[in-house]
N, C-alpha and C. Protein backbone atom coordinates (compact mmCIF):
# COMPACT_ATOMS: atom_id res chain seq x y z
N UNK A 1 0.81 -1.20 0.00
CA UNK A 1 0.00 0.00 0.00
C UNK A 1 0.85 1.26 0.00
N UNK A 2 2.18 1.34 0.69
CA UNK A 2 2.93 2.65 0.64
C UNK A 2 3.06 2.80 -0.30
N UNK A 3 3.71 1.51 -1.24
CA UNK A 3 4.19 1.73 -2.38
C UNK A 3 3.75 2.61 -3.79
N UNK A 4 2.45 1.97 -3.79
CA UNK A 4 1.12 2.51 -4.49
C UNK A 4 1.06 3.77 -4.30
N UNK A 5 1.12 4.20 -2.52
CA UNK A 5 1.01 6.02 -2.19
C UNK A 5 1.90 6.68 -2.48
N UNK A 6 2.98 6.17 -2.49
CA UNK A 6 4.42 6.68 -3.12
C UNK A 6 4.38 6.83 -4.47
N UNK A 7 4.12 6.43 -5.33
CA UNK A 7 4.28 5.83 -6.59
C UNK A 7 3.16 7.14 -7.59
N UNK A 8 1.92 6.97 -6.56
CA UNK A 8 1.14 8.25 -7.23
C UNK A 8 1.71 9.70 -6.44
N UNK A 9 1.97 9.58 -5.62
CA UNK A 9 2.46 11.01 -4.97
C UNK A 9 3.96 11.65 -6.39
N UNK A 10 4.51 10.73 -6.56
CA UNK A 10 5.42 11.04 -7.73
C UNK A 10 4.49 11.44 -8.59
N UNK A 11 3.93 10.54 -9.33
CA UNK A 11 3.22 10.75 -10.23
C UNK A 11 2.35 12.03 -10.35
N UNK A 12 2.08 12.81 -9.12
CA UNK A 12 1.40 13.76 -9.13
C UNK A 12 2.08 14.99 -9.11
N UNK A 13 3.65 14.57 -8.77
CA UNK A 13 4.50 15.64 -8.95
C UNK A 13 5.04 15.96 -9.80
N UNK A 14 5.02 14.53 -10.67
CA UNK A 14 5.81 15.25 -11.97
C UNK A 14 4.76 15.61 -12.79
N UNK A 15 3.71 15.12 -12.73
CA UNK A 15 2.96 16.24 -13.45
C UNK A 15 2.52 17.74 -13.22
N UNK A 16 3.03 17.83 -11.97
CA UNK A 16 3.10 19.11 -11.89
C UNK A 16 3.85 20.28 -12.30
N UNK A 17 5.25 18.99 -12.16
CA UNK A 17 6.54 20.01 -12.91
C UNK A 17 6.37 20.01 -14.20
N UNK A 18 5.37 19.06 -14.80
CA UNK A 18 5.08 19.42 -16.08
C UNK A 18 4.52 20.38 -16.60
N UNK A 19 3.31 20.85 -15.71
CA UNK A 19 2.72 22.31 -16.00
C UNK A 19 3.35 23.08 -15.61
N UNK A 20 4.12 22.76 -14.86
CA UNK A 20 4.85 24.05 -14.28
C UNK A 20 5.72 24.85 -15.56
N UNK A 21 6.61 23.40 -16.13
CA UNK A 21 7.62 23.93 -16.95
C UNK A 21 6.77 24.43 -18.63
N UNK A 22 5.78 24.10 -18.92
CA UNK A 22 5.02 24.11 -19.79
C UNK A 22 4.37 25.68 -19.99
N UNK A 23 4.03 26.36 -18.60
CA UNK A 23 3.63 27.64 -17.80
C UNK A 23 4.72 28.53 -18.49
N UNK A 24 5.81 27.85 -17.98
CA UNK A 24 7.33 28.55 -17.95
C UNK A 24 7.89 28.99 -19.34
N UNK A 25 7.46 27.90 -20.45
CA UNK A 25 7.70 28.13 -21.41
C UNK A 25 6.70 29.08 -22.28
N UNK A 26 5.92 29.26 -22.04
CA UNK A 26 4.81 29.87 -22.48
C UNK A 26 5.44 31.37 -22.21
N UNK A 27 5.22 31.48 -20.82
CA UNK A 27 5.68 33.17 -20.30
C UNK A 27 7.42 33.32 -20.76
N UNK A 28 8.05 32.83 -20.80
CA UNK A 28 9.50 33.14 -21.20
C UNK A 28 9.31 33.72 -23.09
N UNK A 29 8.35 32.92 -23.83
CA UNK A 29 8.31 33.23 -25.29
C UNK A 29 7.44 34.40 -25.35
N UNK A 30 6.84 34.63 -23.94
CA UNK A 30 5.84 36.38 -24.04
C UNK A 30 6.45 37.16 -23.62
N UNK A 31 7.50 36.69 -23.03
CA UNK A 31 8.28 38.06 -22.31
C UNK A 31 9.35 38.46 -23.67
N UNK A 32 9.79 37.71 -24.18
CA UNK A 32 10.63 37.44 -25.16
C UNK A 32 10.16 38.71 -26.24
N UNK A 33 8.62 38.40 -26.91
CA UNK A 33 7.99 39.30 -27.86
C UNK A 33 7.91 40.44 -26.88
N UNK A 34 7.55 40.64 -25.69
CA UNK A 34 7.14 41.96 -24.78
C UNK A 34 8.40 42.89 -24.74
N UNK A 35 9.54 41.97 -24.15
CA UNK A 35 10.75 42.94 -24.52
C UNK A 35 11.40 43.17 -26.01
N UNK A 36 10.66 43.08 -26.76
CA UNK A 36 11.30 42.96 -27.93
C UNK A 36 10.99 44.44 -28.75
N UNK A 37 11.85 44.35 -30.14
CA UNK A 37 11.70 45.63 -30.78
C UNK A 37 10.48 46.01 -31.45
N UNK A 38 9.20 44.84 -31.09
CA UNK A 38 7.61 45.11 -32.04
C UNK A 38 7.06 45.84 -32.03
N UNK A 39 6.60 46.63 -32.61
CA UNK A 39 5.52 46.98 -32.78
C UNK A 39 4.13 46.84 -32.12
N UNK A 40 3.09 47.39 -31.44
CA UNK A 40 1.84 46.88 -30.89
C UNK A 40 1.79 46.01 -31.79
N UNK A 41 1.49 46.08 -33.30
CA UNK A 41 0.50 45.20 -34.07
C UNK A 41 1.06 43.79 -34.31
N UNK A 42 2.52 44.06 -34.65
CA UNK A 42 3.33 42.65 -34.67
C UNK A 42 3.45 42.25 -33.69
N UNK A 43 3.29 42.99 -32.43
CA UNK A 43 3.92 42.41 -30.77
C UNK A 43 2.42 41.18 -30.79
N UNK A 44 1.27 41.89 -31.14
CA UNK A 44 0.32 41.28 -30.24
C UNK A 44 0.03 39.95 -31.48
N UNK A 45 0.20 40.42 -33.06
CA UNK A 45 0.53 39.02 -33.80
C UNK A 45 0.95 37.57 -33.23
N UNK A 46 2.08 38.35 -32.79
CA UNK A 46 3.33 37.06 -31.98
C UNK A 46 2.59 36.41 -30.88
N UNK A 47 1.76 37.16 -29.98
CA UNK A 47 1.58 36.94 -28.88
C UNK A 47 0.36 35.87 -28.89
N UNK A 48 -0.41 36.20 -30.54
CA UNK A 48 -1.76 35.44 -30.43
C UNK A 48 -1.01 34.04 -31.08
N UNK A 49 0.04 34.21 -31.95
CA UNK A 49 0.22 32.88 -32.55
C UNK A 49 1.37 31.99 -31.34
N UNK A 50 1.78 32.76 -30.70
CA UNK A 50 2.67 31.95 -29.49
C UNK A 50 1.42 31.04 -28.53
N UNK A 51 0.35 31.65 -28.41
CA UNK A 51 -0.99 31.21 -27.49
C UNK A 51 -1.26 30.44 -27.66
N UNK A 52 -1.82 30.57 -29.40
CA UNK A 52 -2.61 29.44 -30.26
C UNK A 52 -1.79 28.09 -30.31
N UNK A 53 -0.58 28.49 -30.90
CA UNK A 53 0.40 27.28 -30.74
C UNK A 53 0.56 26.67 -29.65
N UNK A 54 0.89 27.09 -28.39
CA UNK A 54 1.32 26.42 -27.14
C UNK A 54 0.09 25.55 -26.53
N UNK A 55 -1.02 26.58 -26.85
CA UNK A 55 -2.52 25.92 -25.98
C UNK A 55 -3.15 24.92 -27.40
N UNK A 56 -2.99 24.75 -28.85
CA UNK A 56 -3.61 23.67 -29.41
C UNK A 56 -4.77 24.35 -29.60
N UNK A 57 -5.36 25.70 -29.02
CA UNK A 57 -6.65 26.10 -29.85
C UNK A 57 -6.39 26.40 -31.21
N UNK A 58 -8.09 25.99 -31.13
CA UNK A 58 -8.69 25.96 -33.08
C UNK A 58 -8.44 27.34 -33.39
N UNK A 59 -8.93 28.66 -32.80
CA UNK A 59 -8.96 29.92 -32.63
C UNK A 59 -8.84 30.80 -31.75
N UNK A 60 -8.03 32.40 -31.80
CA UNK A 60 -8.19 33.05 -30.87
C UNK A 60 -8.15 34.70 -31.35
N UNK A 61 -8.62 35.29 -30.88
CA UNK A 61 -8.72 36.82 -30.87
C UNK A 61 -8.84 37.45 -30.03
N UNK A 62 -8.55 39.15 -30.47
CA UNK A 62 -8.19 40.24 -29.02
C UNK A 62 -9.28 41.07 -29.71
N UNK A 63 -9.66 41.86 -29.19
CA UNK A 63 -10.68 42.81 -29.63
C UNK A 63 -10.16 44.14 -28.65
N UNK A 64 -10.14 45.40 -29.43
CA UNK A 64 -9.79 45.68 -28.55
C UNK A 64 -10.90 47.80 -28.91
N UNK A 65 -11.05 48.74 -28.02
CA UNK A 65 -11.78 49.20 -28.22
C UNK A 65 -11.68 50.25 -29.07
N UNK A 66 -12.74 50.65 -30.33
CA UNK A 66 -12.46 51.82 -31.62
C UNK A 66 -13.75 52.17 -31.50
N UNK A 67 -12.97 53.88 -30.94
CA UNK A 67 -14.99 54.39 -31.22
C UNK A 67 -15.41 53.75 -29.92
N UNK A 68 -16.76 53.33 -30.08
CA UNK A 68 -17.63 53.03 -28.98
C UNK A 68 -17.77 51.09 -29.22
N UNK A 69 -17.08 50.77 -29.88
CA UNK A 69 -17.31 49.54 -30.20
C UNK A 69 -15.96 48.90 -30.29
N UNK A 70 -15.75 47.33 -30.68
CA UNK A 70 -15.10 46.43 -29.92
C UNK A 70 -14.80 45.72 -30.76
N UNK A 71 -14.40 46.09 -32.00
CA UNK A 71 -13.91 45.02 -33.40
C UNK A 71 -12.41 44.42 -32.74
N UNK A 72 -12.77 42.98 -33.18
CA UNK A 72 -11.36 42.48 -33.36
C UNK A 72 -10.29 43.01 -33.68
N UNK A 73 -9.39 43.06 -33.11
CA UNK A 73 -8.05 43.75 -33.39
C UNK A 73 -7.24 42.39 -34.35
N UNK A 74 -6.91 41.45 -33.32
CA UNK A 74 -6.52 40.62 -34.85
C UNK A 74 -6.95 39.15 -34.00
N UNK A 75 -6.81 38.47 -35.00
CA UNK A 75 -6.89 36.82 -35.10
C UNK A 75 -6.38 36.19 -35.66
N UNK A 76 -6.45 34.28 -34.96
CA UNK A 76 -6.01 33.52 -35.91
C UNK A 76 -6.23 32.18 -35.53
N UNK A 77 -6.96 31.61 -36.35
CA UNK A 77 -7.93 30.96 -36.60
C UNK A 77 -9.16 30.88 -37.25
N UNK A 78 -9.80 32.15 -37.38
CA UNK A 78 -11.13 32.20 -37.64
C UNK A 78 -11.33 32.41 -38.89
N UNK A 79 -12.24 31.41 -39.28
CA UNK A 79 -11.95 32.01 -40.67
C UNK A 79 -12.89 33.18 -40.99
N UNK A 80 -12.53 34.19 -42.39
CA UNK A 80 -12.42 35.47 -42.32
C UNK A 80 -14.43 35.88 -42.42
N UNK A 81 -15.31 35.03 -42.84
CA UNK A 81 -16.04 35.33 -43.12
C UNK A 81 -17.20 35.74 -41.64
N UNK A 82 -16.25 34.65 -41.10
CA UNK A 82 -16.95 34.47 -39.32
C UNK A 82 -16.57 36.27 -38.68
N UNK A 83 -15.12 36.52 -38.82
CA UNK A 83 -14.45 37.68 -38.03
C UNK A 83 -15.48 38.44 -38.79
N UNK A 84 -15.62 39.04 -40.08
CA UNK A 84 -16.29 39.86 -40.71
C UNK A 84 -18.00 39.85 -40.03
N UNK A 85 -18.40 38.67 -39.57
CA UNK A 85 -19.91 39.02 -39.07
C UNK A 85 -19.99 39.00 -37.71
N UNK A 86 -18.97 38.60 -36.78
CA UNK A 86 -18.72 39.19 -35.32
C UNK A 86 -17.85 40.44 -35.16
N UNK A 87 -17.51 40.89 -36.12
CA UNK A 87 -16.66 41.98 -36.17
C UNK A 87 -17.20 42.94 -34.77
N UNK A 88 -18.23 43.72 -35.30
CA UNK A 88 -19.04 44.41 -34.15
C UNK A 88 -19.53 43.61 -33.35
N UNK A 89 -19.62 44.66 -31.99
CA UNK A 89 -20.59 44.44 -30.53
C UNK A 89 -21.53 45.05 -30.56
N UNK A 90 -21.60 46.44 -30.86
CA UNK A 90 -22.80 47.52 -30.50
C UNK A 90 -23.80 46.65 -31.40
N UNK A 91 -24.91 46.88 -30.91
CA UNK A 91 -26.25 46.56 -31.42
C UNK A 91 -26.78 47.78 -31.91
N UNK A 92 -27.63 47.25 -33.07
CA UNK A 92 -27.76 48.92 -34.11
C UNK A 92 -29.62 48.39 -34.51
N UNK A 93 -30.01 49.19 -34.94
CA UNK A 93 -31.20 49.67 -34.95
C UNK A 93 -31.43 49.08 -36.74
N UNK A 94 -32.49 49.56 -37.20
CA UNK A 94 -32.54 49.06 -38.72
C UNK A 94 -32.12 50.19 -39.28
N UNK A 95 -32.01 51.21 -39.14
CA UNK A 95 -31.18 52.17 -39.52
C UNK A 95 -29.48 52.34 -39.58
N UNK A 96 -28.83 51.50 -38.72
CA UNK A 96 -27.43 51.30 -38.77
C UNK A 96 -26.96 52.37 -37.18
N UNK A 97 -27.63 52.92 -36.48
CA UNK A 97 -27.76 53.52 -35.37
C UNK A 97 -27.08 52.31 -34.26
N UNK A 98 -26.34 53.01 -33.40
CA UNK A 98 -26.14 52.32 -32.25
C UNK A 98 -26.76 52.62 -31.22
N UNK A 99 -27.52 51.18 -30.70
CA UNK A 99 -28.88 51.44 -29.55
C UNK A 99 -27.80 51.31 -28.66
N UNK A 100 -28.88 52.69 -27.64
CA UNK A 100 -27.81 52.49 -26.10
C UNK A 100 -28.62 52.36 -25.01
N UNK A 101 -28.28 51.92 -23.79
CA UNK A 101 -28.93 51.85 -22.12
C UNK A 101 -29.27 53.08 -22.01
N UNK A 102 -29.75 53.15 -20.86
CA UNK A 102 -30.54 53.95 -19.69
C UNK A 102 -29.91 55.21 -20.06
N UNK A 103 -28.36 54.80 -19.73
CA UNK A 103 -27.55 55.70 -18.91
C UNK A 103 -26.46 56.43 -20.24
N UNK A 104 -26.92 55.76 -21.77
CA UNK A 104 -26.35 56.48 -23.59
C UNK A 104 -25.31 55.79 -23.38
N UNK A 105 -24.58 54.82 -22.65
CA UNK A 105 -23.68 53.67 -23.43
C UNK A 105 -24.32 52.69 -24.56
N UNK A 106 -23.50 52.43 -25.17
CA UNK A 106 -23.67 51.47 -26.00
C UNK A 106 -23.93 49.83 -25.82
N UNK A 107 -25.21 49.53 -26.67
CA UNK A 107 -25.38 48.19 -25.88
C UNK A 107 -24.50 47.17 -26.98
N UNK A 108 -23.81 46.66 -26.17
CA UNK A 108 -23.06 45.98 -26.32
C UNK A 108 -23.71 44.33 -26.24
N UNK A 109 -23.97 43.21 -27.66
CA UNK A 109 -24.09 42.18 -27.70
C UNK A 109 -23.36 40.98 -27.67
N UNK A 110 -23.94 39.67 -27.29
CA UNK A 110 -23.44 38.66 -26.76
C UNK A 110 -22.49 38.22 -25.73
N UNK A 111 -21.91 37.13 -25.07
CA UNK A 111 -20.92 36.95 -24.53
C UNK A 111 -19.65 38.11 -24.52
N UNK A 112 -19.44 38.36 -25.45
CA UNK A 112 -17.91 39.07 -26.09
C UNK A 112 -18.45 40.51 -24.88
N UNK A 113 -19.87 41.22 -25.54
CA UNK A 113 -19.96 42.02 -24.72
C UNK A 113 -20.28 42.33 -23.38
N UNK A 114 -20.82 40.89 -22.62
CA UNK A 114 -21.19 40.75 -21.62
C UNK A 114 -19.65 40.79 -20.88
N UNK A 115 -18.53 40.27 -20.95
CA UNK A 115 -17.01 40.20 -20.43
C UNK A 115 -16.76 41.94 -20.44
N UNK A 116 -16.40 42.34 -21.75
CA UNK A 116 -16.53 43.34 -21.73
C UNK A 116 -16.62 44.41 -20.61
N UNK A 117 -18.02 44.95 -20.74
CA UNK A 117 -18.91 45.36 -19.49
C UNK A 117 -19.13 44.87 -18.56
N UNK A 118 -18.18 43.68 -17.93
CA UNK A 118 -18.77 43.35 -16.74
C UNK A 118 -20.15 42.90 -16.09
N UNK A 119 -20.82 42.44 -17.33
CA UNK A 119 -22.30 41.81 -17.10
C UNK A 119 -21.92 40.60 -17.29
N UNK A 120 -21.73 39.67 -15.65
CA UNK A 120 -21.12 38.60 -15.31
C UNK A 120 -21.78 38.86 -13.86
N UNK A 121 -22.36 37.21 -13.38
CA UNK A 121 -22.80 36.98 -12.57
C UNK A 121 -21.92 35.59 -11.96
N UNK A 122 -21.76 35.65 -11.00
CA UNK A 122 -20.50 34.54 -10.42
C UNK A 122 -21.64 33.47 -9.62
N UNK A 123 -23.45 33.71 -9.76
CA UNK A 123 -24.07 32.48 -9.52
C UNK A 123 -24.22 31.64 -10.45
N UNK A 124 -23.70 31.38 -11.89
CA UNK A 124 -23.49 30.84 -13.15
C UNK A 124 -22.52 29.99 -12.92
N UNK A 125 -22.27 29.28 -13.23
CA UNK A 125 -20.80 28.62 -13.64
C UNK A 125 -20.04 28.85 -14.84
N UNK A 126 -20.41 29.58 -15.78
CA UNK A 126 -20.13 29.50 -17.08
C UNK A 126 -19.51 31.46 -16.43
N UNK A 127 -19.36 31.63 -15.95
CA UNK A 127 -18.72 33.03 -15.44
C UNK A 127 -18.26 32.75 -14.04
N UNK A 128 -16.53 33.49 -14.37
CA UNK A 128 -15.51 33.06 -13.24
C UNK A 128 -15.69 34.79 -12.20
N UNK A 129 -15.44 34.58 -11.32
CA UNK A 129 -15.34 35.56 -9.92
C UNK A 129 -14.23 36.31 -10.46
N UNK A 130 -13.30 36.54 -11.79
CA UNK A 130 -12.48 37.32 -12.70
C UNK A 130 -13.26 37.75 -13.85
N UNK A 131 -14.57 37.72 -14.12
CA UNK A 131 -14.90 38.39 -15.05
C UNK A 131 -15.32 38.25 -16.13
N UNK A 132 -14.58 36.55 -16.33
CA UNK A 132 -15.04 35.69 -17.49
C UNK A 132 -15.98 35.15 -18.00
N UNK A 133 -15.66 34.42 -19.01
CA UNK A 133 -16.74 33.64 -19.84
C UNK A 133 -16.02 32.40 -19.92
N UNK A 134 -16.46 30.93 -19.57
CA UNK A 134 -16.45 29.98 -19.88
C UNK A 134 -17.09 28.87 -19.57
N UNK A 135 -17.30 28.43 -21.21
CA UNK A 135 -18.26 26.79 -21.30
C UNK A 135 -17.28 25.64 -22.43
N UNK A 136 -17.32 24.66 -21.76
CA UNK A 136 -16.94 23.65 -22.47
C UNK A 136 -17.53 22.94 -23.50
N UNK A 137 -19.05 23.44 -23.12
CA UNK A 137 -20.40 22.80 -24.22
C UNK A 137 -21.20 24.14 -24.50
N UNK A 138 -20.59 24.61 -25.81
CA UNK A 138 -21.78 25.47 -25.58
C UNK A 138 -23.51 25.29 -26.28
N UNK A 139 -23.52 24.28 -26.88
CA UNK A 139 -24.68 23.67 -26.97
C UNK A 139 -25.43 23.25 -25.79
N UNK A 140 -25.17 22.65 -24.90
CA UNK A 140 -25.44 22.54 -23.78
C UNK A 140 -25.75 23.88 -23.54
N UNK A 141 -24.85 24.58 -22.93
CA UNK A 141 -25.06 26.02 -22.14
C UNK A 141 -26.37 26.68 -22.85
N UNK A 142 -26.48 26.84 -24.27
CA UNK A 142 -27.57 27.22 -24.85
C UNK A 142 -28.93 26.11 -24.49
N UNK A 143 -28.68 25.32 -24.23
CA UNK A 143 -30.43 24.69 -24.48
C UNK A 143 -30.73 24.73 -22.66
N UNK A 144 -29.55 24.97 -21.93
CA UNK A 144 -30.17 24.72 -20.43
C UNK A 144 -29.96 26.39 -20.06
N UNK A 145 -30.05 27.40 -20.81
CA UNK A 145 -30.01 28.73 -19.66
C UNK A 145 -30.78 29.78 -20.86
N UNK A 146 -31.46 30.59 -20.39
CA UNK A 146 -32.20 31.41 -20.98
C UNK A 146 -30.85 32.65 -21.45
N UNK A 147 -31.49 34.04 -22.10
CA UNK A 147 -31.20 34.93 -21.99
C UNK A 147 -31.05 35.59 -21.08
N UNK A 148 -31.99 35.78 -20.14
CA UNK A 148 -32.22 36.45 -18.65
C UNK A 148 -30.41 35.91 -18.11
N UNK A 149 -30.76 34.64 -18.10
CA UNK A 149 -29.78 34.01 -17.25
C UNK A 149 -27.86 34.36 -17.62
N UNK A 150 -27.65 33.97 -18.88
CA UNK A 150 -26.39 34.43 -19.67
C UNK A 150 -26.37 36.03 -20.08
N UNK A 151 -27.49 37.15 -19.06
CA UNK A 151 -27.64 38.49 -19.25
C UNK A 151 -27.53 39.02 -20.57
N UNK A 152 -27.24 38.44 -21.65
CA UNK A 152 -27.71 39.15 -22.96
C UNK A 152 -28.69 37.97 -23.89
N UNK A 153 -28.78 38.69 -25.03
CA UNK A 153 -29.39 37.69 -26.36
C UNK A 153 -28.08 37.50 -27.11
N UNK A 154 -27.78 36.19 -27.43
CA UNK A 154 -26.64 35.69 -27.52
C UNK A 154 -26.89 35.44 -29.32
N UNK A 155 -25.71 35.45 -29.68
CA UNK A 155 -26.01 35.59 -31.45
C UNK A 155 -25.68 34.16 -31.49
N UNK A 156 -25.15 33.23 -30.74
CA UNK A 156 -24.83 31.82 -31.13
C UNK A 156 -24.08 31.59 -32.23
N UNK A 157 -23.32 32.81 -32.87
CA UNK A 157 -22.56 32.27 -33.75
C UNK A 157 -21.65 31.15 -33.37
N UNK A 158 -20.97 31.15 -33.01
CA UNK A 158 -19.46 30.72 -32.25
C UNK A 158 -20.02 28.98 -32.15
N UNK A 159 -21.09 29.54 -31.25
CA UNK A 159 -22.04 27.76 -31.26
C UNK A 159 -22.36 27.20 -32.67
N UNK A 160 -22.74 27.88 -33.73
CA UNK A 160 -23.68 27.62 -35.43
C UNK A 160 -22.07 27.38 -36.01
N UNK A 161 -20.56 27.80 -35.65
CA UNK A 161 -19.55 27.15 -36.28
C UNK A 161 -18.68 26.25 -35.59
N UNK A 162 -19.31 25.58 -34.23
CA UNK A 162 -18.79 24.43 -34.27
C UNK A 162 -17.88 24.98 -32.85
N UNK A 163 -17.83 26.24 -32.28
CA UNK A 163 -16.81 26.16 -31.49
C UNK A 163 -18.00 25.83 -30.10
N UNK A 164 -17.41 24.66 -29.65
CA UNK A 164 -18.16 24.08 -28.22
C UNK A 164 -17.45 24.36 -26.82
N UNK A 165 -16.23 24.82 -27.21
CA UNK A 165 -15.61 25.38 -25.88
C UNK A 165 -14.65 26.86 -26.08
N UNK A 166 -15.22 27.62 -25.14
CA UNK A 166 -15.21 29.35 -25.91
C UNK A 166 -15.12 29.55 -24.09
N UNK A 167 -13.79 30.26 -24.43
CA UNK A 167 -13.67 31.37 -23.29
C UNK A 167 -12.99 32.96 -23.79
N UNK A 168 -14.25 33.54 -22.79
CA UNK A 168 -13.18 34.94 -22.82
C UNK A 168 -13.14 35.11 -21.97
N UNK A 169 -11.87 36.00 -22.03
CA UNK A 169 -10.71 36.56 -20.59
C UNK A 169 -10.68 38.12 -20.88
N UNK A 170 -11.64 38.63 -20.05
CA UNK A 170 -11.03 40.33 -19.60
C UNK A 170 -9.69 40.58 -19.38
N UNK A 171 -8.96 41.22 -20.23
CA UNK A 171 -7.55 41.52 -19.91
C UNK A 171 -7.56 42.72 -19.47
């Protein structure tokens, strides 16, 4: 029986030093582009394809804010026709108008904008006590939680191309 407890107690350590060193390598190739001679636009290039590569995602993007709205800054993965119809957040009127709250901000749609703005509720699971967004199923997440519940009307793109596990991270 020690043996066995011994045997996984290793086992649980070296997998730790595995994430550990895995962690390590990740942040050493960001510090690498961060101190480096780039450019914002090439810095943050590097930074999405160092991500994509290390983590094995299908896709990833930064969005970052122009105007009153929240177009992707860059990507990679997606293909271009998808970025082109999530491009925008603001929600617009049939006129091309951006509808706003109470208070003349801009309403900001789906997930992307719910992180955003901080319309995140930490009695969800699919939203972290940091701000986030994450589901592993988002088919699931869609057929078991309303609108009310995920605080916006969700465009389900992301779900209609197949991506079933989608997080965003407030940076």
């Amino acid at each position: 029986m020690k043996s066995q407890s011994l045997r996984k107690q290793i086992e649980i350590s070296n997998c730790k030093l595995k994430e550990m060193e895995y962690r390590q390598r990740i942040l050493i190739a960001l510090m690498k582009i961060l101190n480096g001679p780039l450019v914002l636009n090439d810095a943050i290039k590097s930074i999405l394809t160092v991500i994509k590569q290390e983590t094995g995602l299908e896709a990833i993007g930064i969005r970052l804010c122009k105007g009153e709205d929240f177009p992707y800054y860059e990507t990679k993965g997606f293909p271009e026709y998808f970025v082109k119809m999530e491009n925008n957040l603001c929600s617009r009127d049939d006129a091309g108008n951006i509808l706003r709250d109470k208070q003349g901000n801009p309403i900001l749609e789906c997930m992307c904008g719910n992180v955003i703005c901080g319309r995140t509720d930490t009695r969800y699971p699919f939203f972290t006590s940091g701000g986030s967004f994450w589901s592993n199923c988002t088919t699931k997440l869609l057929a078991s939680t309303t609108d009310a519940e995920r605080q916006t009307r969700t465009r389900n793109r992301c779900n209609g191309e197949g991506y079933e596990s989608v997080a965003l991270i407030q940076l």
